[in-house]
N, C-alpha and C. Protein backbone atom coordinates (compact mmCIF):
# COMPACT_ATOMS: atom_id res chain seq x y z
N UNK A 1 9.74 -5.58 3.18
CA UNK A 1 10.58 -6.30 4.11
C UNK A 1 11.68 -7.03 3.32
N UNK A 2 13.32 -7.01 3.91
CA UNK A 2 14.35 -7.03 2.75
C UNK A 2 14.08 -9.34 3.36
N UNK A 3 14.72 -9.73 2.16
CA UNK A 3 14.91 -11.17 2.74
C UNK A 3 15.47 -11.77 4.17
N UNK A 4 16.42 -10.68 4.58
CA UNK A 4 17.00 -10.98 5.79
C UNK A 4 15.90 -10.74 7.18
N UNK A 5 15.26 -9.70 6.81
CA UNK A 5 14.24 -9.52 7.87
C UNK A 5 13.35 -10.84 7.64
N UNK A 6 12.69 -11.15 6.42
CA UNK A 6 11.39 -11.65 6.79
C UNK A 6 12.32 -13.21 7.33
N UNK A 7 13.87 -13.65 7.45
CA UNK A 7 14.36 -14.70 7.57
C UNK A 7 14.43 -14.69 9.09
N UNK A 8 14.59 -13.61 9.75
CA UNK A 8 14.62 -12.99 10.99
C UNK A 8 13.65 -13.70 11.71
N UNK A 9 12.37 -13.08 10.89
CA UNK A 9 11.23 -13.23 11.37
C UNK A 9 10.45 -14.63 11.78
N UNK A 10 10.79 -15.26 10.82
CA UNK A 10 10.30 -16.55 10.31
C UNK A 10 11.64 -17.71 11.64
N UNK A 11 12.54 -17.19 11.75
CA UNK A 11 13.09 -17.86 12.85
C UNK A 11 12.46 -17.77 13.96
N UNK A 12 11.92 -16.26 14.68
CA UNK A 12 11.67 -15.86 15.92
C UNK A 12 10.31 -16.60 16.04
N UNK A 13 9.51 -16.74 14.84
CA UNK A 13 8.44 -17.81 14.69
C UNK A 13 9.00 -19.00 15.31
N UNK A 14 9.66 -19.74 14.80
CA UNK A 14 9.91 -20.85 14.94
C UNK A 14 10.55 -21.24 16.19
N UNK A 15 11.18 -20.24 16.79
CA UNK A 15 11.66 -20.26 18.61
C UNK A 15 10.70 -20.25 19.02
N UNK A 16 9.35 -19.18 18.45
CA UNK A 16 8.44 -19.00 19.56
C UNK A 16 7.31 -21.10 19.49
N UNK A 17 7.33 -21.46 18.45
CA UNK A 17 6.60 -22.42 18.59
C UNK A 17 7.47 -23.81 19.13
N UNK A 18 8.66 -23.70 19.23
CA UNK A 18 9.35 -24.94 20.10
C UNK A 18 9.18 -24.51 21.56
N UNK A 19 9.29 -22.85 21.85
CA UNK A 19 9.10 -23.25 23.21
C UNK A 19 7.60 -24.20 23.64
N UNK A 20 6.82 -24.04 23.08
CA UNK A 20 5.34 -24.63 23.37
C UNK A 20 4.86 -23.81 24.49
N UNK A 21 4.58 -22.55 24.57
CA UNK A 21 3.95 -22.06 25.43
C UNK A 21 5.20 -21.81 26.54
N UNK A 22 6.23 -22.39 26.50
CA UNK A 22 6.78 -22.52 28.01
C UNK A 22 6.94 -21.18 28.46
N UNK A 23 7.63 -20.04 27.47
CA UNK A 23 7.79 -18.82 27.69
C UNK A 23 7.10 -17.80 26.68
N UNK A 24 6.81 -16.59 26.97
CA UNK A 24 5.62 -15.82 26.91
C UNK A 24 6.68 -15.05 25.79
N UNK A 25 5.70 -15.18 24.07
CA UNK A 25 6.29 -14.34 23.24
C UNK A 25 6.97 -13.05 23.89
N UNK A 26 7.14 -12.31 24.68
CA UNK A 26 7.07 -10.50 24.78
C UNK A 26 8.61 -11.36 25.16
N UNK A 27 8.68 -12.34 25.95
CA UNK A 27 9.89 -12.58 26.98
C UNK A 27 10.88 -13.12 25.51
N UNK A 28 10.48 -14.15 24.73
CA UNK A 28 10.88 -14.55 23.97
C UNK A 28 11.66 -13.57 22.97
N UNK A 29 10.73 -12.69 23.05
CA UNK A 29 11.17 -12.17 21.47
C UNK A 29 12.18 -11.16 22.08
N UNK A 30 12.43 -10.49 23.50
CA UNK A 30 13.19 -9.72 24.29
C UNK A 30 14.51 -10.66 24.41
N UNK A 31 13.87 -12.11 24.62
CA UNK A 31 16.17 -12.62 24.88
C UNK A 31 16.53 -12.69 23.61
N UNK A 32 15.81 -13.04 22.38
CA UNK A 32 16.43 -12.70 20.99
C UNK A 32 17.07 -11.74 20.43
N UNK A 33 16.49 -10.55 20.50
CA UNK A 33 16.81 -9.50 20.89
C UNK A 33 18.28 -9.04 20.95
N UNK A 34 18.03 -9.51 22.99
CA UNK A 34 19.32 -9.03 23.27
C UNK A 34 20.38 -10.10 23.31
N UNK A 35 20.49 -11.03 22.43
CA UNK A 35 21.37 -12.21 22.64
C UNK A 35 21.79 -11.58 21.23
N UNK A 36 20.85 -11.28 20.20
CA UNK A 36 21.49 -10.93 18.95
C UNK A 36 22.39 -9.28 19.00
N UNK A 37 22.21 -8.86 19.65
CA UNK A 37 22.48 -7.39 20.21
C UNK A 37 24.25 -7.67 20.94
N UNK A 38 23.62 -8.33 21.67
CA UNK A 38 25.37 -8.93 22.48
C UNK A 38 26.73 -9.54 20.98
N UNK A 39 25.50 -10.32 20.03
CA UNK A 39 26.56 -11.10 19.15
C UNK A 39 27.26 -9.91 17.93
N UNK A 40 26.04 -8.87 18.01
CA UNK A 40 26.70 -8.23 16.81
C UNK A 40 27.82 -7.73 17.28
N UNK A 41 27.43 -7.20 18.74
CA UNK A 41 28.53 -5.80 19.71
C UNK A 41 29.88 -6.86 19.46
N UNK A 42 29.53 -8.06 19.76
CA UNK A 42 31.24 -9.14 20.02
C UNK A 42 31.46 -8.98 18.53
N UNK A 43 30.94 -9.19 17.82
CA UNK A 43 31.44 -9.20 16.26
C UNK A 43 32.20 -8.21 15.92
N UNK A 44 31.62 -6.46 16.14
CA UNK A 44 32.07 -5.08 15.50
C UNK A 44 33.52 -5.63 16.57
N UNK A 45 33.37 -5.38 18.07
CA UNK A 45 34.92 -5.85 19.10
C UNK A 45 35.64 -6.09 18.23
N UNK A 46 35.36 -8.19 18.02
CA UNK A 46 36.36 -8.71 17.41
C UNK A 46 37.22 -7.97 16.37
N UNK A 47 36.58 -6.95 15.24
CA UNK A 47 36.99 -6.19 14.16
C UNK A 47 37.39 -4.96 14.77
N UNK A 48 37.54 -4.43 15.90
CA UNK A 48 38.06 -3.28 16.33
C UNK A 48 37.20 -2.15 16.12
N UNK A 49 35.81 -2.75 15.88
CA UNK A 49 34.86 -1.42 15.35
C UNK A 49 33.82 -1.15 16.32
N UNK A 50 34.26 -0.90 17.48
CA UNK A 50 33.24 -1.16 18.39
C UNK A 50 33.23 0.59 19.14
N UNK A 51 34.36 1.34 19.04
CA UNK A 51 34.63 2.38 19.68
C UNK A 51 34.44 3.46 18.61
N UNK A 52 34.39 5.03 19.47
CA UNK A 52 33.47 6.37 18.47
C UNK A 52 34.42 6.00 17.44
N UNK A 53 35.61 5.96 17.27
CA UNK A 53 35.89 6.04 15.76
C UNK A 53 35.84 5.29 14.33
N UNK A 54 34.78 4.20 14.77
CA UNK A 54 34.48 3.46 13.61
C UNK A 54 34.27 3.46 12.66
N UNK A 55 32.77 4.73 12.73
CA UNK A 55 32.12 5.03 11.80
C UNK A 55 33.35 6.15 10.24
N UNK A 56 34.66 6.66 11.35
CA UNK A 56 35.03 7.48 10.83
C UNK A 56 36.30 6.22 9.85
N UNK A 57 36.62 5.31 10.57
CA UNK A 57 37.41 4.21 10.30
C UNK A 57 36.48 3.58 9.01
N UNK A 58 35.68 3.13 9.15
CA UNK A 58 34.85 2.61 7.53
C UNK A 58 34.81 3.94 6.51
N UNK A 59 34.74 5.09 7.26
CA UNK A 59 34.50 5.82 6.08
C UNK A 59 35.68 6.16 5.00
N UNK A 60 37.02 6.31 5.95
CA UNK A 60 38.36 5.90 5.38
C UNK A 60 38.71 4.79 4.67
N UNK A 61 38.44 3.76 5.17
CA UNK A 61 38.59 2.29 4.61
C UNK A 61 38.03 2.76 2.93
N UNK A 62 36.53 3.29 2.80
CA UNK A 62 35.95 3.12 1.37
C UNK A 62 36.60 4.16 0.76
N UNK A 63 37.10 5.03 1.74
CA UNK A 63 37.70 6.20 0.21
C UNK A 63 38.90 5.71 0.14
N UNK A 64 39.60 4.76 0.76
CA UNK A 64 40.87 3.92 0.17
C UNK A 64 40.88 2.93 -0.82
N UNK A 65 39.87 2.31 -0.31
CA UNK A 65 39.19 1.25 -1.65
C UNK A 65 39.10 2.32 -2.78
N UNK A 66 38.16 3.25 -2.56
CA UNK A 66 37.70 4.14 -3.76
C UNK A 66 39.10 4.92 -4.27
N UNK A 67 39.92 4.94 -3.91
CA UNK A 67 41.26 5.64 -4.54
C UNK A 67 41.97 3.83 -5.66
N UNK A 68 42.09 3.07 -4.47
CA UNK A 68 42.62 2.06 -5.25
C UNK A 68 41.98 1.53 -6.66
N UNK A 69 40.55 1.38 -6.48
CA UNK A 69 40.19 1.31 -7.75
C UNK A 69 40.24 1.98 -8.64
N UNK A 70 40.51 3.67 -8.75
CA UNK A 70 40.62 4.89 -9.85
C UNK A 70 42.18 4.71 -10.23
N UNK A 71 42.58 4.20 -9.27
CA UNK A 71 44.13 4.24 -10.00
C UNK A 71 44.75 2.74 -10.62
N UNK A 72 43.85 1.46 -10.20
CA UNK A 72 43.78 0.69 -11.28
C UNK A 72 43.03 0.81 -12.38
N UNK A 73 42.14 1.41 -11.95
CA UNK A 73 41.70 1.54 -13.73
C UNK A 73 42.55 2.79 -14.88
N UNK A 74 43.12 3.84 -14.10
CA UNK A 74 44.38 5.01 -14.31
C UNK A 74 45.03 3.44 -15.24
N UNK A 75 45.86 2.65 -14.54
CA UNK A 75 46.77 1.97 -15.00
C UNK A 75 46.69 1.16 -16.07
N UNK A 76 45.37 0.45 -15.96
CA UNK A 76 45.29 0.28 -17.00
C UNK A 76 44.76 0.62 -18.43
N UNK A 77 44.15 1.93 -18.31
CA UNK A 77 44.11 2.61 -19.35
C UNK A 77 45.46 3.25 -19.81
N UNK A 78 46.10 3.45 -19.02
CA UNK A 78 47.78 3.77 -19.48
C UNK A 78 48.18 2.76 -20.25
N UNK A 79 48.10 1.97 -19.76
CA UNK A 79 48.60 0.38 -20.51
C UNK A 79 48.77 0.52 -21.49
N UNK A 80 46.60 -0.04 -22.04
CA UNK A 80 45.43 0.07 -23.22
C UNK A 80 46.46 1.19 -24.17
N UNK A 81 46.73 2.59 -23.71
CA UNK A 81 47.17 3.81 -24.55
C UNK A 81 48.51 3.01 -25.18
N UNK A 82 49.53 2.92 -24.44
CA UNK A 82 50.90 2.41 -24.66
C UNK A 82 50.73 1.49 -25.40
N UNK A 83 49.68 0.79 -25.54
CA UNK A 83 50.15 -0.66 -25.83
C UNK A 83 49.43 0.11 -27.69
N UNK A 84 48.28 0.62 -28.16
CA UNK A 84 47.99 1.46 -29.19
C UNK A 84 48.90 2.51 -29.87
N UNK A 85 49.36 2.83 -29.48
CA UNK A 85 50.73 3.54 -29.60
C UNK A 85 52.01 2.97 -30.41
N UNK A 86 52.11 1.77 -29.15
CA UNK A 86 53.46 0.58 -29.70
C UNK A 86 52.95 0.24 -31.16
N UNK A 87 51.60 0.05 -31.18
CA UNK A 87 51.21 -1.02 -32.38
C UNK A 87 51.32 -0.10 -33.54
N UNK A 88 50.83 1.18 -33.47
CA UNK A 88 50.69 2.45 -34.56
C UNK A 88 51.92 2.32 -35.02
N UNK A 89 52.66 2.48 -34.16
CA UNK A 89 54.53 2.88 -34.56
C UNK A 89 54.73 1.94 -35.19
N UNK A 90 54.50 0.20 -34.66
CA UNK A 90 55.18 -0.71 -35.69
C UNK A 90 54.28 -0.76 -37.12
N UNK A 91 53.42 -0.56 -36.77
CA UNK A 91 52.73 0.01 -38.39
C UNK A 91 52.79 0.57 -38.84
N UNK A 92 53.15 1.95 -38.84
CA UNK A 92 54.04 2.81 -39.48
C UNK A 92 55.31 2.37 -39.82
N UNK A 93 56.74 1.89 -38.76
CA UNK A 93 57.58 1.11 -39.37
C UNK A 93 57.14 0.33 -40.59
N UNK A 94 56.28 -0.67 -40.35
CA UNK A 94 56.36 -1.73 -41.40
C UNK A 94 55.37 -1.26 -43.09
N UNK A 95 55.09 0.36 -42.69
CA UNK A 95 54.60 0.38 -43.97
C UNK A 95 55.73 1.17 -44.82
N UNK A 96 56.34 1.93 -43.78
CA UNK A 96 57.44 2.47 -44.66
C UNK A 96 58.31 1.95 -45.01
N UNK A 97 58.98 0.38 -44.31
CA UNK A 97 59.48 -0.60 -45.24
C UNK A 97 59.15 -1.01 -46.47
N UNK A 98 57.79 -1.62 -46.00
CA UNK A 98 57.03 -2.23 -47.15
C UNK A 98 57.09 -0.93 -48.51
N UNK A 99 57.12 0.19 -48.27
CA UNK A 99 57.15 1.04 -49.57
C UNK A 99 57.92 1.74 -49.72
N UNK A 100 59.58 0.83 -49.56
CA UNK A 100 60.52 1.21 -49.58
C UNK A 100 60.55 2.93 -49.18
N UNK A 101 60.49 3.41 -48.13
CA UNK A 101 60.45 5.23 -47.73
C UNK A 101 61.93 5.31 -47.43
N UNK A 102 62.66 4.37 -46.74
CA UNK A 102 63.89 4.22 -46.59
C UNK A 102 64.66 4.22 -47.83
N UNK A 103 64.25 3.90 -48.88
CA UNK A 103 65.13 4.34 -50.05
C UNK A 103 65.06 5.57 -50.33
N UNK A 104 63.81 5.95 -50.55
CA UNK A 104 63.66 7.75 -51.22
C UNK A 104 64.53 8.41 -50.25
N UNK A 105 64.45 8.60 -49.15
CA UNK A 105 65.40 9.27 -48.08
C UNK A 105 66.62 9.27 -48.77
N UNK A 106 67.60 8.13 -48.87
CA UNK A 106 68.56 7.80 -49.07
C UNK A 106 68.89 8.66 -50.29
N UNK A 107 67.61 8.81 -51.32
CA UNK A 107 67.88 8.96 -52.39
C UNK A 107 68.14 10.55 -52.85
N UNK A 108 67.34 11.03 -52.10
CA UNK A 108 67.06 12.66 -51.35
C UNK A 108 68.40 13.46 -51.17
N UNK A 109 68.72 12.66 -50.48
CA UNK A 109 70.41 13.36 -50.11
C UNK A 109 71.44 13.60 -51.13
């Protein structure tokens, strides 16, 4: 039983012992039920997810999420590359300064 159920549970307990007998668990645990049944249906409404194409509407939603995340991580591994790259090159620049390569060239000709 996940935490949310046994939290479920442990409420419908606790309705059933304030009524004090007044109303008969079967009745009890039936308006819970359908009072929680009514709140989810107003909830999916409120979000527009209440009609056949919902299920097809979330399933879109995650392969949009799931595109957006492959192409931030695309980006920034592009970056990561570019930015390894930049650094190689200026290290290469600065070694062929450092050992004078720009002279031999010069000298070559």
């Amino acid at each position: 039983m996940s935490p949310a159920q046994s939290s479920a549970e442990a409420l419908l307990a606790q309705l059933l012992k304030q009524s004090n007998g007044g109303m008969d668990p079967i009745t009890m645990r039936a308006m819970v039920e359908e009072a929680s049944q009514s709140g989810a249906h107003r909830a999916l409404a409120s979000l527009g997810l209440d009609d056949d194409n919902a299920r097809r509407d979330m399933d879109e939603l995650r392969q949009l999420l799931s595109a957006w995340r492959d192409a931030k991580r695309s980006a920034w591994q592009a970056v990561i590359a570019w930015a390894v790259r930049i650094f190689l090159a200026c290290l290469l620049i600065g070694l062929a300064v450092r050992l004078d390569l720009a002279g031999l060239i010069h000298a070559a000709r």
